[in-house]
C-alpha atoms as a PDB file:
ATOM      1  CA  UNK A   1     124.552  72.973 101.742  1.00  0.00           C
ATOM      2  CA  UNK A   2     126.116  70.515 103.962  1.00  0.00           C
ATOM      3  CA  UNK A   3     127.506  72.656 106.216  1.00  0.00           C
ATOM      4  CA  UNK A   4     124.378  73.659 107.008  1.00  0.00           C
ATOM      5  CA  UNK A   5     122.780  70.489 107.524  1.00  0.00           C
ATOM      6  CA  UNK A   6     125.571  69.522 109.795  1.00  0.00           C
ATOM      7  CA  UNK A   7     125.607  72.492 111.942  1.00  0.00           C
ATOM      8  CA  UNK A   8     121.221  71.946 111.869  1.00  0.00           C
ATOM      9  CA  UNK A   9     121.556  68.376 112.843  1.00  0.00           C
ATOM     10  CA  UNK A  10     124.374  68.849 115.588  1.00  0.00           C
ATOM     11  CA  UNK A  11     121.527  70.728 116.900  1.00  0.00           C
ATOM     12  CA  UNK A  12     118.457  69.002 116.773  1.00  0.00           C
ATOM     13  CA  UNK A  13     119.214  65.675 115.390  1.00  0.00           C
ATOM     14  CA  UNK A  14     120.896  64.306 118.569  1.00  0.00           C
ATOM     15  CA  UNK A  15     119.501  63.308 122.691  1.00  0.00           C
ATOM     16  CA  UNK A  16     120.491  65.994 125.204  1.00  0.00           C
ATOM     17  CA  UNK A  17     120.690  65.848 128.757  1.00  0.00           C
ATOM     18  CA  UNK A  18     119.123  69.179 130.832  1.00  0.00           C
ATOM     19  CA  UNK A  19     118.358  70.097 133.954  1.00  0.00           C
ATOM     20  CA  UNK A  20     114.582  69.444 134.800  1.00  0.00           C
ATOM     21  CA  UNK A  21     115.097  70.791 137.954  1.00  0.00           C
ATOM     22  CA  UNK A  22     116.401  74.471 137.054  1.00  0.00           C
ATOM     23  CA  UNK A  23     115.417  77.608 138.750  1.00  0.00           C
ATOM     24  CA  UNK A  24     113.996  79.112 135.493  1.00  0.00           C
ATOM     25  CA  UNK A  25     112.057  75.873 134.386  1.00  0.00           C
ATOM     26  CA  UNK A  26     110.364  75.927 138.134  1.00  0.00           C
ATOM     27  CA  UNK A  27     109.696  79.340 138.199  1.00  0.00           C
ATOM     28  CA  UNK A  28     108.167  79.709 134.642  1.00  0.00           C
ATOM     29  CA  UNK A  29     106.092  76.490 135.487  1.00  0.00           C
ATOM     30  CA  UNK A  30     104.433  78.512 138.627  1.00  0.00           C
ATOM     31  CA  UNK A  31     103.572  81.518 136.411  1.00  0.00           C
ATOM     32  CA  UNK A  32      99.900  81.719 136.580  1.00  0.00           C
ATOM     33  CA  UNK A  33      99.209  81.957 132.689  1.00  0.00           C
ATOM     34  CA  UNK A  34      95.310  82.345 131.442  1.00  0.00           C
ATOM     35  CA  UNK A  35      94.491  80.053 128.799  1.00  0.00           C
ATOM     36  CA  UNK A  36      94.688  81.607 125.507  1.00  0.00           C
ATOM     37  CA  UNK A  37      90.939  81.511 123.026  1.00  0.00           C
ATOM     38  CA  UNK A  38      91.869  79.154 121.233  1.00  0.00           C
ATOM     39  CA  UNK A  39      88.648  79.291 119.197  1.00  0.00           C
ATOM     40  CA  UNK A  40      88.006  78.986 115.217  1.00  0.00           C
ATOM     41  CA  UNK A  41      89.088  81.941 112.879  1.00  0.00           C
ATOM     42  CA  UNK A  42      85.922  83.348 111.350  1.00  0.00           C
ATOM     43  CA  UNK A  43      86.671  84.905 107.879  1.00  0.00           C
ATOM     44  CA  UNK A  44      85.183  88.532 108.645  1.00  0.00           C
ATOM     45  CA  UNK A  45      87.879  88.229 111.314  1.00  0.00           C
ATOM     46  CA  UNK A  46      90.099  87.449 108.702  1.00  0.00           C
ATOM     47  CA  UNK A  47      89.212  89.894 106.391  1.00  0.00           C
ATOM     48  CA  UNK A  48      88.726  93.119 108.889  1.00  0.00           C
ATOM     49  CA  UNK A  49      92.566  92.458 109.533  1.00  0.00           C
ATOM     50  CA  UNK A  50      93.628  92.515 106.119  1.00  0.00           C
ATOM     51  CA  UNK A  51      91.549  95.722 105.069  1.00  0.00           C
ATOM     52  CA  UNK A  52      93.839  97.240 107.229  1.00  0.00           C
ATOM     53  CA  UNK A  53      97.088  96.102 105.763  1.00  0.00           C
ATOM     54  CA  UNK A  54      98.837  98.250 103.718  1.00  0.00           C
ATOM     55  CA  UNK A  55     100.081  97.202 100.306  1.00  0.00           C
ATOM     56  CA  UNK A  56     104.155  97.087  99.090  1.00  0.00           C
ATOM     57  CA  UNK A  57     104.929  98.331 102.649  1.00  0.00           C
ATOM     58  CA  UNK A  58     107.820  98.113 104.581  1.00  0.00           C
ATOM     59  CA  UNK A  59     107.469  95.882 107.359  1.00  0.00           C
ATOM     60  CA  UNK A  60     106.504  97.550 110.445  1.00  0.00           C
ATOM     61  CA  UNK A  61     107.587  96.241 114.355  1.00  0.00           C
ATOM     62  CA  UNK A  62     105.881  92.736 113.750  1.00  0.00           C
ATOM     63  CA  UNK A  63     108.761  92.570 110.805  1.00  0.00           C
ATOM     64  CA  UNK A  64     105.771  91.178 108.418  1.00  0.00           C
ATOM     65  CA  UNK A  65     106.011  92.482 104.755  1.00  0.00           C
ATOM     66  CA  UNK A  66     102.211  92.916 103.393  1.00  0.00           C
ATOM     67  CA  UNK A  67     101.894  91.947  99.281  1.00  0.00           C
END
């Protein structure tokens, strides 16, 4: 157990320095995204999706097992 919270704090627990100038940051930045419907989850939105989920199946290319 403490190996893994040292190897999870080395990671996130401490300041780093980057680049906020890099070519990938800058070019991602100018990507025109469209802003994603962020609107409220209705239930029969809810529930279409799950009448199509299949029961005790293997997980499919999302990698999500259905119970």
């Amino acid at each position: 157990m403490g190996e893994v919270v040292s190897y999870w704090k080395s990671l996130w627990g401490e300041n780093a320095q980057y680049n906020k100038r890099a070519e990938w940051i800058r070019r991602e930045e100018s990507r025109k995204m469209g802003n994603m419907d962020c609107g409220p989850i209705q239930i029969k939105e809810i529930t279409a999706f799950l009448s199509k989920a299949h029961n005790w199946k293997s997980p499919g290319s999302d990698q999500t097992q259905n119970y």
